[in-house]
N, C-alpha and C. Protein backbone atom coordinates (compact mmCIF):
# COMPACT_ATOMS: atom_id res chain seq x y z
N UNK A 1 -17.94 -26.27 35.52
CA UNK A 1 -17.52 -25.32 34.53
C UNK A 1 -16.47 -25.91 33.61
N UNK A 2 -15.69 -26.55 34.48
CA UNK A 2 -14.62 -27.37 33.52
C UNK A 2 -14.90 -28.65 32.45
N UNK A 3 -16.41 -28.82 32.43
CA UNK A 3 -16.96 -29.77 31.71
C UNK A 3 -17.47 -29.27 30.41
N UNK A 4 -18.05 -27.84 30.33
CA UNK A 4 -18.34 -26.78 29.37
C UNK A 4 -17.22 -26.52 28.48
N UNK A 5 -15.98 -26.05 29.12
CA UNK A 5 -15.23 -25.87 28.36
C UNK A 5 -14.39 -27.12 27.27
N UNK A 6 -14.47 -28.14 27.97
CA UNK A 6 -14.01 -29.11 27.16
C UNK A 6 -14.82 -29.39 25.87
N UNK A 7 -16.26 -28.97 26.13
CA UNK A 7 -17.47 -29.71 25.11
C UNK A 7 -16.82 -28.60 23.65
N UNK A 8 -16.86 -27.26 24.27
CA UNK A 8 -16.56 -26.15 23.23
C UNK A 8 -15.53 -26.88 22.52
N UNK A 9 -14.14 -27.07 22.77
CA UNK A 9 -13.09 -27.35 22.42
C UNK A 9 -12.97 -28.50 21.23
N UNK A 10 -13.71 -29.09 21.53
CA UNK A 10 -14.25 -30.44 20.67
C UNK A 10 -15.34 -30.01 19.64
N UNK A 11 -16.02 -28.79 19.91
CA UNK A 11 -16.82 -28.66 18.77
C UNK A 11 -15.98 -27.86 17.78
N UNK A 12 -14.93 -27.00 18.43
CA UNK A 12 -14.24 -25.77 17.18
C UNK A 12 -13.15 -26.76 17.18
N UNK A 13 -12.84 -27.71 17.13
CA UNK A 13 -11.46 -29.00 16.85
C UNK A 13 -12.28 -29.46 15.39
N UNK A 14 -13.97 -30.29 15.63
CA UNK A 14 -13.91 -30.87 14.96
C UNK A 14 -14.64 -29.31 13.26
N UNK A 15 -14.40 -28.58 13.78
CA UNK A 15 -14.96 -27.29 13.21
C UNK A 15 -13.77 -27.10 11.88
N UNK A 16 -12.84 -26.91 12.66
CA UNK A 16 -11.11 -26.84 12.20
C UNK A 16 -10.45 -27.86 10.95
N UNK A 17 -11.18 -29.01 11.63
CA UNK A 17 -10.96 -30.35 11.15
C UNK A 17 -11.84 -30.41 9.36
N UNK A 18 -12.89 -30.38 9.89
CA UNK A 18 -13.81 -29.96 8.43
C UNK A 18 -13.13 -29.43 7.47
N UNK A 19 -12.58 -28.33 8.05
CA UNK A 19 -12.01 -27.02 7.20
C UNK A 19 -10.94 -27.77 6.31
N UNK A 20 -10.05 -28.27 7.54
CA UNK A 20 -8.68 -28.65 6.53
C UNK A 20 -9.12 -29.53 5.25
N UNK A 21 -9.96 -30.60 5.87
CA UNK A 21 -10.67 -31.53 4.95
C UNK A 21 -10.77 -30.89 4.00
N UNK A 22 -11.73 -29.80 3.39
CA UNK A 22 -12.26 -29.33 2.72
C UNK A 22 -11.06 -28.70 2.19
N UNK A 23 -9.91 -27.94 2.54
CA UNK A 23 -9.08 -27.18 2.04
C UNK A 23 -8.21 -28.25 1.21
N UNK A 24 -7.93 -29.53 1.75
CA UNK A 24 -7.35 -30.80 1.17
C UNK A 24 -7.68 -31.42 -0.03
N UNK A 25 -8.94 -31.55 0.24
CA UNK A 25 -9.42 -31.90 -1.52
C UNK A 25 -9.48 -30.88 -2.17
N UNK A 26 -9.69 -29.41 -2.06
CA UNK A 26 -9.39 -28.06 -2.84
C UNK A 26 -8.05 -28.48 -3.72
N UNK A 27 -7.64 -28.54 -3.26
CA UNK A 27 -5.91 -28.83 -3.35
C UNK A 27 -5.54 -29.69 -3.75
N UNK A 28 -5.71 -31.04 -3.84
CA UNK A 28 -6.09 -32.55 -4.81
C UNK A 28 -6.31 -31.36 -5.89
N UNK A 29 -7.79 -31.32 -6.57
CA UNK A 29 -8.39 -30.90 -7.46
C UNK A 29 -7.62 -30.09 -8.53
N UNK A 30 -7.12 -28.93 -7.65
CA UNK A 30 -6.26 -27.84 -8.09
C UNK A 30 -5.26 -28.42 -8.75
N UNK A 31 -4.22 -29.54 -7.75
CA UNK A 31 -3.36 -29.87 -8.61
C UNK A 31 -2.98 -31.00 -9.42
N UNK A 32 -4.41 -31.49 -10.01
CA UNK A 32 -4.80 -32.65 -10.60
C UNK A 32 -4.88 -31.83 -12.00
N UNK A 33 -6.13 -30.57 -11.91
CA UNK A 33 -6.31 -30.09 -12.67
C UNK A 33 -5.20 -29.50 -13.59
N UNK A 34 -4.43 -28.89 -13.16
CA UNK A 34 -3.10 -28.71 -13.19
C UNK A 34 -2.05 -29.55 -14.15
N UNK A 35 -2.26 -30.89 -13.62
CA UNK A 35 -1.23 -31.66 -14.58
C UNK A 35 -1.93 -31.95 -15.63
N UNK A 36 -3.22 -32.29 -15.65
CA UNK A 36 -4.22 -32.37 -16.94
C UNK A 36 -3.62 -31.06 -18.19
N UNK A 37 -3.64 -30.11 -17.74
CA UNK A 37 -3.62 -29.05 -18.56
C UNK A 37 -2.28 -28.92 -18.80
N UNK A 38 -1.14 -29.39 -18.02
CA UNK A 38 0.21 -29.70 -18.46
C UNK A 38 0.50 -30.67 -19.84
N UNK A 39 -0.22 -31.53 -19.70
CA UNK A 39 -0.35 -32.59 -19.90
C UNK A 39 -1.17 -32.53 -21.70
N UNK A 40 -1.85 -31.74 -21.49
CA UNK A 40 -2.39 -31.68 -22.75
C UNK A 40 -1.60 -30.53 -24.12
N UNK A 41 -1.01 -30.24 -23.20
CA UNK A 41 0.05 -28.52 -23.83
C UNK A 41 1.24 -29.34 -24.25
N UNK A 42 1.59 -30.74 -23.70
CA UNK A 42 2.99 -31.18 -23.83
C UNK A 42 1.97 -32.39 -25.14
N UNK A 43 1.00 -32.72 -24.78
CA UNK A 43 0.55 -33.46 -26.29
C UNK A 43 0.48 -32.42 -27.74
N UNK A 44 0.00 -31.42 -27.60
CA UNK A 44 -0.24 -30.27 -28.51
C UNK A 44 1.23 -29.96 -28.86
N UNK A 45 2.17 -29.91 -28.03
CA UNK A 45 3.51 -29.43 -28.79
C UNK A 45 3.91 -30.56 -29.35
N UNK A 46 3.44 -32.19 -28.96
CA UNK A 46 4.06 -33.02 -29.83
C UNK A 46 3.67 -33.27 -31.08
N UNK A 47 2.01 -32.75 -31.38
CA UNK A 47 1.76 -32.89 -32.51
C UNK A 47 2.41 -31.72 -33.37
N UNK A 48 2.44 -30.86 -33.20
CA UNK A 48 2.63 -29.76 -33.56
C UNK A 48 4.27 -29.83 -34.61
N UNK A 49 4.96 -30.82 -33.80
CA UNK A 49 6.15 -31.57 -34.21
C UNK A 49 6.21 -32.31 -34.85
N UNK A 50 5.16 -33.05 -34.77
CA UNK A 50 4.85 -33.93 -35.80
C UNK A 50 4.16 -33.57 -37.32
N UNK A 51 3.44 -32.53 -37.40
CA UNK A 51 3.21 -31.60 -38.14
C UNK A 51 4.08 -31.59 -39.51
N UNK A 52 5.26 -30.68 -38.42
CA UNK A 52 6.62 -30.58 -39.19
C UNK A 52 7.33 -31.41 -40.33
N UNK A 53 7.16 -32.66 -39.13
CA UNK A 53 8.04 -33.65 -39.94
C UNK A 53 6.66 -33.71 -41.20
N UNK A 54 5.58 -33.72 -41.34
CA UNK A 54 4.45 -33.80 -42.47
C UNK A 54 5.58 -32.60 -43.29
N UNK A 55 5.68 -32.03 -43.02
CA UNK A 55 6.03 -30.69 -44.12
C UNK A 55 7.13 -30.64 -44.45
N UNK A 56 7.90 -31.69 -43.78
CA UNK A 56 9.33 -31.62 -44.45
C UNK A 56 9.25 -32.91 -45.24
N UNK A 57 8.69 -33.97 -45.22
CA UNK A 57 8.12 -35.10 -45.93
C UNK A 57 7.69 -34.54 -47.54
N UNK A 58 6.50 -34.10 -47.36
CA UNK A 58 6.24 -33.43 -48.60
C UNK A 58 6.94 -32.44 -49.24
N UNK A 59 7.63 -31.99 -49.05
CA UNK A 59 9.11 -31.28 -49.26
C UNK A 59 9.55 -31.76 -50.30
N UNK A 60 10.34 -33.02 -49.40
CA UNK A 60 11.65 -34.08 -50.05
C UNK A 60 10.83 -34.49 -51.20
N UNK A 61 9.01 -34.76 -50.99
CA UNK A 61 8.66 -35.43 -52.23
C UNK A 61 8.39 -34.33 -53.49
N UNK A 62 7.79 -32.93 -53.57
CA UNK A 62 8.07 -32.01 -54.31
C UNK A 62 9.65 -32.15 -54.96
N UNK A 63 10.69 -32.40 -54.23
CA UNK A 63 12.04 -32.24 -54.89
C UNK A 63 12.31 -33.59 -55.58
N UNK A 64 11.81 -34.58 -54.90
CA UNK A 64 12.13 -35.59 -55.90
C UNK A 64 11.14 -36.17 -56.73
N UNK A 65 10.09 -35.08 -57.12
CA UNK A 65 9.08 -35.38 -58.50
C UNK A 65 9.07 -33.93 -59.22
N UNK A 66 10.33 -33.48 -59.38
CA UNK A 66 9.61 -31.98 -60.11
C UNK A 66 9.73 -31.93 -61.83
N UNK A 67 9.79 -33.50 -62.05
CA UNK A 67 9.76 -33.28 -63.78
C UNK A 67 8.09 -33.91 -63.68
N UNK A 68 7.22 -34.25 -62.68
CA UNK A 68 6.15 -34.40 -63.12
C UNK A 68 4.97 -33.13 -62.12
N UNK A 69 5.42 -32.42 -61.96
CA UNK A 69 4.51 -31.78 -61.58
C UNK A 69 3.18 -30.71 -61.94
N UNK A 70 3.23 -31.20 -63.27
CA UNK A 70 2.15 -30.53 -63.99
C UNK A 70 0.94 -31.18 -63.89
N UNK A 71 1.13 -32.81 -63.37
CA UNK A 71 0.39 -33.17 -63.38
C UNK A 71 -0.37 -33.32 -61.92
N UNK A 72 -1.53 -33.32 -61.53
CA UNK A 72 -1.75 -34.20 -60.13
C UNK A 72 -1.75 -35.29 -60.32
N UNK A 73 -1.86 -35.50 -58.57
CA UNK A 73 -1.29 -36.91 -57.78
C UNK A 73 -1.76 -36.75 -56.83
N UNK A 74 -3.09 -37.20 -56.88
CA UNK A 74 -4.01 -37.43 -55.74
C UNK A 74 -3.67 -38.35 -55.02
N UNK A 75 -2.63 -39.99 -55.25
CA UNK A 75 -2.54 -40.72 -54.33
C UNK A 75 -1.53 -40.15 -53.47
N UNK A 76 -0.43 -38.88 -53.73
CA UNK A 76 0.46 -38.37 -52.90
C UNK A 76 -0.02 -37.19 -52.30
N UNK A 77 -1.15 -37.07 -52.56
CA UNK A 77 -2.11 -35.58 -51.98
C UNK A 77 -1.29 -34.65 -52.54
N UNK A 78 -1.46 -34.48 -54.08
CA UNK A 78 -0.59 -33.81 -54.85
C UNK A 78 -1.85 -33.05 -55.94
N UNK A 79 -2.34 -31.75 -56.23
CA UNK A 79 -2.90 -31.10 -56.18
C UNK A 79 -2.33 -29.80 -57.47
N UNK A 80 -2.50 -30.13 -58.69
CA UNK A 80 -1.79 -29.26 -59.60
C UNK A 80 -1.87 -27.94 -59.68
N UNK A 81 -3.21 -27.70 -58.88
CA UNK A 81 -3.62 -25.68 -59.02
C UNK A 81 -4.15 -25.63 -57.39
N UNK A 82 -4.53 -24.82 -57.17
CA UNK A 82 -5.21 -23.84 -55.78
C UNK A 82 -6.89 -24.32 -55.62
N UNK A 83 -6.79 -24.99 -54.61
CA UNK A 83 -8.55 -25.28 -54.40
C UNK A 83 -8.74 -24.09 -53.41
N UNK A 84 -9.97 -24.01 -54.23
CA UNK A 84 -10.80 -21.92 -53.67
C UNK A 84 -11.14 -22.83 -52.33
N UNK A 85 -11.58 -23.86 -52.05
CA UNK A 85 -12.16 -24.04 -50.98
C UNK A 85 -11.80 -24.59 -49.77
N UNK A 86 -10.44 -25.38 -49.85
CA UNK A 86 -9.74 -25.89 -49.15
C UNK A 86 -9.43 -24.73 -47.99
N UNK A 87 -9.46 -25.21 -46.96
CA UNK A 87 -9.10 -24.17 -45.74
C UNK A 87 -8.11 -25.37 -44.65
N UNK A 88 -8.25 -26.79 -45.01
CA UNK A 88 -7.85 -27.33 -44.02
C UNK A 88 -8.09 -27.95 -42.58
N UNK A 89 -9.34 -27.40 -42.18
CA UNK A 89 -10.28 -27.19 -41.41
C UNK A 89 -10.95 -28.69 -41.48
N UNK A 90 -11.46 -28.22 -42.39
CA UNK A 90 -12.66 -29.55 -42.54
C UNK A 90 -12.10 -31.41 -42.84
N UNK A 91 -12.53 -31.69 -42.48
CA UNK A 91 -12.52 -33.53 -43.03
C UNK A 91 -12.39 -33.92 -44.41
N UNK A 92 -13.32 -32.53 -45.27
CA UNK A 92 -13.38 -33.14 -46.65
C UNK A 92 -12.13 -32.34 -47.18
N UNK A 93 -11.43 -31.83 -46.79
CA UNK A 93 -10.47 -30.90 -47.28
C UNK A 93 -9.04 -32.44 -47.26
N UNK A 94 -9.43 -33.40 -46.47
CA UNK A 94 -8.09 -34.15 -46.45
C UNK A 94 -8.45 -35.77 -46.65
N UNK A 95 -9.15 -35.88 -47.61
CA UNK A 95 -9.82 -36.88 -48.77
C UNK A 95 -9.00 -37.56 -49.12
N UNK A 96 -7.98 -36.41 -49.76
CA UNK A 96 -7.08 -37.33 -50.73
C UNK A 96 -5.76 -36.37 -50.45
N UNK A 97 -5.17 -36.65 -48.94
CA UNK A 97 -4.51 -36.25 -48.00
C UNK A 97 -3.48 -37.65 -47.90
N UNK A 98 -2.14 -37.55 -48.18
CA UNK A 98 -1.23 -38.23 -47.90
C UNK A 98 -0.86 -38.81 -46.91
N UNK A 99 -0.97 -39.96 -46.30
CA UNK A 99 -0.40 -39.99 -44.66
C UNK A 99 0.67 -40.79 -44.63
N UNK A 100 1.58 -40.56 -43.87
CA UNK A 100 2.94 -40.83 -43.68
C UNK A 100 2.75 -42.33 -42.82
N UNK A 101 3.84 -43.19 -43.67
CA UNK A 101 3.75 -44.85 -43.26
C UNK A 101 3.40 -44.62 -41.50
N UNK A 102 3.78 -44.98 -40.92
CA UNK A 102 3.69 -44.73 -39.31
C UNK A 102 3.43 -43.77 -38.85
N UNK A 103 3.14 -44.15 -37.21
CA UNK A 103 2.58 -43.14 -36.28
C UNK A 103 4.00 -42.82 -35.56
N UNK A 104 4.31 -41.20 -34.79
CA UNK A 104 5.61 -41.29 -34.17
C UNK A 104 5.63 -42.07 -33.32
N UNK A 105 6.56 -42.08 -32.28
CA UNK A 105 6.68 -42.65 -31.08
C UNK A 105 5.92 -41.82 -30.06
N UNK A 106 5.05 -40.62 -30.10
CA UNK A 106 3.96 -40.40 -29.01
C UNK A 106 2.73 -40.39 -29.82
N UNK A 107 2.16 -41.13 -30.55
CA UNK A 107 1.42 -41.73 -31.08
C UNK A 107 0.62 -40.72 -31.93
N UNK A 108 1.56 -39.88 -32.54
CA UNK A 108 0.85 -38.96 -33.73
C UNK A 108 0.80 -39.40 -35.22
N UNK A 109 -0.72 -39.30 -36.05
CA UNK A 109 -0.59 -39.83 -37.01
C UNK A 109 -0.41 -38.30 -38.15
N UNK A 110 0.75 -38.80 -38.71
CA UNK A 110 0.77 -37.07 -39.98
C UNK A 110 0.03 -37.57 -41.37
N UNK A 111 -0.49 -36.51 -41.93
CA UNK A 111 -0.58 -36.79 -43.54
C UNK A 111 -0.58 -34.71 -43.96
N UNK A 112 -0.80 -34.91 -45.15
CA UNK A 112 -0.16 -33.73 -45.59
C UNK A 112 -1.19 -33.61 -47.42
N UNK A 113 -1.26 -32.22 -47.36
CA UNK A 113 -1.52 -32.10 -49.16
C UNK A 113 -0.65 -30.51 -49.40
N UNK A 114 -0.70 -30.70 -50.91
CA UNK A 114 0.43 -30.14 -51.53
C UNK A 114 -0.73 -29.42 -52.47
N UNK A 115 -0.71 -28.10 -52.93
CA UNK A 115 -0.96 -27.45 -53.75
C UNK A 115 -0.35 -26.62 -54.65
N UNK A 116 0.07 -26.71 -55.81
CA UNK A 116 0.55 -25.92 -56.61
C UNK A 116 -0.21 -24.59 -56.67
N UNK A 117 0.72 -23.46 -56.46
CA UNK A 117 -0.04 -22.15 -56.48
C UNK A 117 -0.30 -21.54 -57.96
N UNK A 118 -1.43 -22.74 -58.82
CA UNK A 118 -1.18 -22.08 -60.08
C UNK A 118 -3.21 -22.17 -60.00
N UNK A 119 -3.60 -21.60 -61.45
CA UNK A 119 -4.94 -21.49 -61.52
C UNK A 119 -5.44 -22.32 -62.54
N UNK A 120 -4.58 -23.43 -63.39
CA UNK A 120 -5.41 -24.23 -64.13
C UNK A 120 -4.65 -25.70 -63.74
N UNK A 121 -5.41 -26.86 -63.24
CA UNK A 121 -5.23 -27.81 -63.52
C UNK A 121 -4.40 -28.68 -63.88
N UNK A 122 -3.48 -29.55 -64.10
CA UNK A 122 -3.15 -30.39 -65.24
C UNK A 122 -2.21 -29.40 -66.21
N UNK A 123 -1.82 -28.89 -66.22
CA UNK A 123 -1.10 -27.53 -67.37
C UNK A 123 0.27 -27.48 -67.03
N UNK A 124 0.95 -26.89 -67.73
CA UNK A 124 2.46 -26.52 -67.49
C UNK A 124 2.50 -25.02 -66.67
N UNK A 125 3.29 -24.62 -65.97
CA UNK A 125 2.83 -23.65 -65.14
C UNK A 125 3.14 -22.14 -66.44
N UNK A 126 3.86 -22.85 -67.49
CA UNK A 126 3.06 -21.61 -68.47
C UNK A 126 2.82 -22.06 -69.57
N UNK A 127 1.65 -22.68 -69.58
CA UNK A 127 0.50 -23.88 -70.65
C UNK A 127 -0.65 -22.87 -70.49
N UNK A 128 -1.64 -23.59 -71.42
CA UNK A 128 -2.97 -23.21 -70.97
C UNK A 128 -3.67 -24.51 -71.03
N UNK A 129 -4.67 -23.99 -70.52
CA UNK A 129 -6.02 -25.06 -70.68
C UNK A 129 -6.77 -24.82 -70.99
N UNK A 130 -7.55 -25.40 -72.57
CA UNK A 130 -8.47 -24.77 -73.69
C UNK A 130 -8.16 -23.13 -73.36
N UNK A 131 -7.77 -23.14 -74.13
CA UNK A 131 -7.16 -21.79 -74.50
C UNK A 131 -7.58 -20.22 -72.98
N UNK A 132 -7.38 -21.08 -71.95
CA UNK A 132 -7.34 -20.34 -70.54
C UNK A 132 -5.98 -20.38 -70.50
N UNK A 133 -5.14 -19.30 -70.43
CA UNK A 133 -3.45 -19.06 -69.55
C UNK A 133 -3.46 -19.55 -68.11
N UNK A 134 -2.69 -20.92 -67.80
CA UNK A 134 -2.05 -21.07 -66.85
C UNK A 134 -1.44 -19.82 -65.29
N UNK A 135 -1.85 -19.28 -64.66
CA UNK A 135 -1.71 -18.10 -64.18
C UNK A 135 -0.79 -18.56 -62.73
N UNK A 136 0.29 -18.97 -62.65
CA UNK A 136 0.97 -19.42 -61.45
C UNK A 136 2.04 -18.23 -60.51
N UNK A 137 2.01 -18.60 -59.23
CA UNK A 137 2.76 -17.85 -58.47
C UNK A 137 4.58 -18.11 -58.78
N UNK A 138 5.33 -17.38 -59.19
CA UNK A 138 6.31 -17.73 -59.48
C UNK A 138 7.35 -16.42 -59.34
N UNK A 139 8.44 -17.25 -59.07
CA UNK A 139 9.76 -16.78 -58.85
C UNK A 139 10.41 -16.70 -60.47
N UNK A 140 10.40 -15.46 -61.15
CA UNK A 140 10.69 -15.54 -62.61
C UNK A 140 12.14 -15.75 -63.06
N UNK A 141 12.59 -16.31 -63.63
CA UNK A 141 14.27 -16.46 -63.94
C UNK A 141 14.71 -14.93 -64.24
N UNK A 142 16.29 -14.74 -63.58
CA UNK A 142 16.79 -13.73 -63.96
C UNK A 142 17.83 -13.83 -64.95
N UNK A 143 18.30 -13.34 -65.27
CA UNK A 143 19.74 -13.35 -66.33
C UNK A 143 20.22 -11.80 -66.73
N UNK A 144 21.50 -11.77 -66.62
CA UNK A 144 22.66 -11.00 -66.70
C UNK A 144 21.78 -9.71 -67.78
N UNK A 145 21.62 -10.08 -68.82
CA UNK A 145 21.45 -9.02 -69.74
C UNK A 145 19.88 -8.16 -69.31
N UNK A 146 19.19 -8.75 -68.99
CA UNK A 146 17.94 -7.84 -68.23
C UNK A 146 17.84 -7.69 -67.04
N UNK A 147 18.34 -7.95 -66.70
CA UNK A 147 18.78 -7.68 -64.61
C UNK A 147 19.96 -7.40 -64.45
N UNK A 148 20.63 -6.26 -65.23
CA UNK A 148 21.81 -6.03 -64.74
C UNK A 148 22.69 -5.18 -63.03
N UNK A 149 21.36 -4.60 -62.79
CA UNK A 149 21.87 -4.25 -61.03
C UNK A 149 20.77 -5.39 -60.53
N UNK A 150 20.49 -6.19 -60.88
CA UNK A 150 20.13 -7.17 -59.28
C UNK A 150 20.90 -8.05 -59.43
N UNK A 151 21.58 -8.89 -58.63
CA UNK A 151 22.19 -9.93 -58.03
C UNK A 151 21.65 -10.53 -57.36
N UNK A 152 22.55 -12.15 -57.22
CA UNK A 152 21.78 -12.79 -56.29
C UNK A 152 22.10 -13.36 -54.60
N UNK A 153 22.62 -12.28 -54.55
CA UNK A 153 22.93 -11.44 -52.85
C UNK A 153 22.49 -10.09 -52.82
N UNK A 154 22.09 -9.93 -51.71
CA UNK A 154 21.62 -8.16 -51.30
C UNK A 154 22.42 -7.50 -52.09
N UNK A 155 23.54 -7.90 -51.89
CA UNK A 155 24.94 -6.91 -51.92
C UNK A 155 24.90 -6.16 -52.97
N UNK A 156 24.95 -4.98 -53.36
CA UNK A 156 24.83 -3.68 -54.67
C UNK A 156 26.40 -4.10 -55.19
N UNK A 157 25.64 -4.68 -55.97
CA UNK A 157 26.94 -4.89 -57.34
C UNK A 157 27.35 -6.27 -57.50
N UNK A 158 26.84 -7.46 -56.65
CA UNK A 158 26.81 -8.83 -56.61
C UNK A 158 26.76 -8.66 -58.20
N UNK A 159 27.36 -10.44 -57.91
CA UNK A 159 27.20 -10.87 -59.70
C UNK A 159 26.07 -11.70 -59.46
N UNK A 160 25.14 -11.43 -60.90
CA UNK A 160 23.86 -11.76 -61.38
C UNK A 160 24.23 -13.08 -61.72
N UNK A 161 23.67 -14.12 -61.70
CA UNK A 161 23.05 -15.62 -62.35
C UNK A 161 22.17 -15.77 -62.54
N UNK A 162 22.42 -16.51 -63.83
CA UNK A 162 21.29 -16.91 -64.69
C UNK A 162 20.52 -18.04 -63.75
N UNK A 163 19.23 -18.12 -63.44
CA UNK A 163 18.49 -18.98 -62.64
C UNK A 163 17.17 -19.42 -63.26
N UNK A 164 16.98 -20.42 -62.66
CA UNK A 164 15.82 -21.00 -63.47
C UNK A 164 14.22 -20.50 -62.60
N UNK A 165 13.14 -20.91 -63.18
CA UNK A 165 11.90 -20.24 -62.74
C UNK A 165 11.49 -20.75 -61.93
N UNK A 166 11.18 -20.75 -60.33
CA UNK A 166 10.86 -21.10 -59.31
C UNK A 166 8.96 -21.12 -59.72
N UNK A 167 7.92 -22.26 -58.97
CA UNK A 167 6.55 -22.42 -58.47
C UNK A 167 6.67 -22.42 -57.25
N UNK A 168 5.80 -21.87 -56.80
CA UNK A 168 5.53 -21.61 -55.81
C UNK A 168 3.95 -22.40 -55.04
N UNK A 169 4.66 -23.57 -54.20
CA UNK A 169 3.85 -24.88 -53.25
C UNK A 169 3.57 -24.01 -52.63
N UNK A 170 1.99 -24.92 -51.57
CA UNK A 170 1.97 -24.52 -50.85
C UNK A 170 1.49 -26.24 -49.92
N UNK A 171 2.16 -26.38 -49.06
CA UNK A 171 1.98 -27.75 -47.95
C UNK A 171 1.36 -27.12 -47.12
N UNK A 172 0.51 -28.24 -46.55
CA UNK A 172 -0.55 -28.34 -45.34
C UNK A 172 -0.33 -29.36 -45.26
N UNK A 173 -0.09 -29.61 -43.70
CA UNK A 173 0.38 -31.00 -42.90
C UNK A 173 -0.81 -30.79 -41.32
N UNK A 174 -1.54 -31.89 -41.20
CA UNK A 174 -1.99 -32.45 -39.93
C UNK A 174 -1.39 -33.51 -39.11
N UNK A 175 -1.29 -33.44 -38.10
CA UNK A 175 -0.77 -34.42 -37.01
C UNK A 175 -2.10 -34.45 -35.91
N UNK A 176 -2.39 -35.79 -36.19
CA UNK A 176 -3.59 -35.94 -34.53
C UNK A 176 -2.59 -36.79 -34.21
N UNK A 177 -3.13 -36.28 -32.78
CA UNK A 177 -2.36 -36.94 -31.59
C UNK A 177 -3.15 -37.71 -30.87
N UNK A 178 -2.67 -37.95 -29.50
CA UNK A 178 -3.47 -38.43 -28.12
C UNK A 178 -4.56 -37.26 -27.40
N UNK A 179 -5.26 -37.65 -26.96
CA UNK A 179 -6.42 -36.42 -26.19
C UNK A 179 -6.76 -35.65 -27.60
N UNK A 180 -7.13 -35.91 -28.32
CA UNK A 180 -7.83 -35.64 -29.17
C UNK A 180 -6.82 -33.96 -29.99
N UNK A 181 -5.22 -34.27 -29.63
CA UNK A 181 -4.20 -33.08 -30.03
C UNK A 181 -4.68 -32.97 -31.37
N UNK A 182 -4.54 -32.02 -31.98
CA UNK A 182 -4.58 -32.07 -33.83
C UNK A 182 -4.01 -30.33 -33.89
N UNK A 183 -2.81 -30.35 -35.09
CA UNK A 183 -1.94 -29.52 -35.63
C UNK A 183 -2.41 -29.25 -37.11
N UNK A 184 -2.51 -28.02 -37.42
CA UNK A 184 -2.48 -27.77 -38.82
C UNK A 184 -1.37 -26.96 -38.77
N UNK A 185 -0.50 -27.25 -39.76
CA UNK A 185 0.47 -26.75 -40.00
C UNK A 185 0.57 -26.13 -41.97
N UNK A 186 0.78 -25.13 -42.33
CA UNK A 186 1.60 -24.76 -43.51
C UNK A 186 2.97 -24.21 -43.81
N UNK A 187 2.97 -24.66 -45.32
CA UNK A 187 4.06 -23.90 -45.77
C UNK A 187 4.52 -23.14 -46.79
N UNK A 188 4.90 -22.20 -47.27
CA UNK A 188 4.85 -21.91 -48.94
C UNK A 188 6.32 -22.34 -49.29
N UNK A 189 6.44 -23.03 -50.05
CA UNK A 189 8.02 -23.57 -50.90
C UNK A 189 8.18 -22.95 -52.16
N UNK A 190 8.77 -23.00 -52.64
CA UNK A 190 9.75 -22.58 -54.08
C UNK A 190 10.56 -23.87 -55.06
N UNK A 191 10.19 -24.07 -55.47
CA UNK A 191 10.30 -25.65 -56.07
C UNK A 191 10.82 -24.98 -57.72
N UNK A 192 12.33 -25.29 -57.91
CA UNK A 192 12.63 -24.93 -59.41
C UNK A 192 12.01 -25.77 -60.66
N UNK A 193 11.82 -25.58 -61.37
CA UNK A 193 11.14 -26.00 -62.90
C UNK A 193 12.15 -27.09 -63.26
């Protein structure tokens, strides 16, 4: 009888044994899977950063070209009116897409395009083209004698300044990354005349 019971013992041991096995690589898997998906969330926030720096790039370059901005500048992915079709999305949308000298240090490459929020071309943002009106998004100058209760603080009764006429950009910046990360990022700016 005491030979029976030993045989059992050895069959629900190696029964047990299976199990853990099986519960062991569960558990590998789980927390493999795990850092993968860590792992890809910490690439996505780096592009995403990298993005940024695209949009603060094209920024600095809006501010330090704004006596030519009537014109485009396709080699700076510089864009004088609103493309109806551009979404950003696509490949052909970033043609003639700016990319920034280097990759960061987690190996994201940025480039960026710039659109003027106006509706003709090549124009002064209040020009026409063949006798079409220039139609741009803009921040209109104020001055003292026709804006006499607005100011330029909230504050009711601020003193008014005379200001010049703001256009209104709009930046789109991509960053691909590693694992195939990619960021679209925008922005709308205000760029004085």
């Amino acid at each position: 009888m005491k030979m029976r019971q030993q045989g059992v013992v050895l069959v629900i041991a190696l029964i047990i044994l299976v199990a853990m096995t099986l519960a062991g690589i569960a558990m590998v898997r789980s927390v493999d899977t795990g850092n993968i998906i860590s792992g890809n969330l910490a690439f996505k926030q780096s592009s995403l950063a990298a993005a940024d720096r695209g949009i603060q790039e094209a920024f600095e370059w809006l501010n330090n070209n704004r006596t030519a901005l009537a014109e485009s500048d396709l080699s700076n992915g510089y864009f004088s009116s609103i493309s109806g079709d551009f979404t950003g999305f696509g490949e052909n949308d970033w043609n003639n897409a700016k990319a920034l000298d280097s990759a960061d240090d987690a190996g994201n490459s940025v480039e960026y395009v710039i659109h003027r929020l106006c509706t003709q071309p090549n124009t002064a943002y209040n020009g026409s083209n063949g006798g079409v009106p220039n139609e741009c998004s803009t921040s209109e100058a104020s001055s003292p004698a026709s804006n006499a209760s607005v100011g330029s603080s909230v504050q009711v009764g601020a003193a008014v300044y005379n200001t010049s006429p703001m256009v209104y950009y709009r930046i789109t910046a991509r960053a691909k990354g590693p694992r195939n990360a990619t960021s679209v990022t925008q922005a709308t700016v205000l760029i004085p005349i």
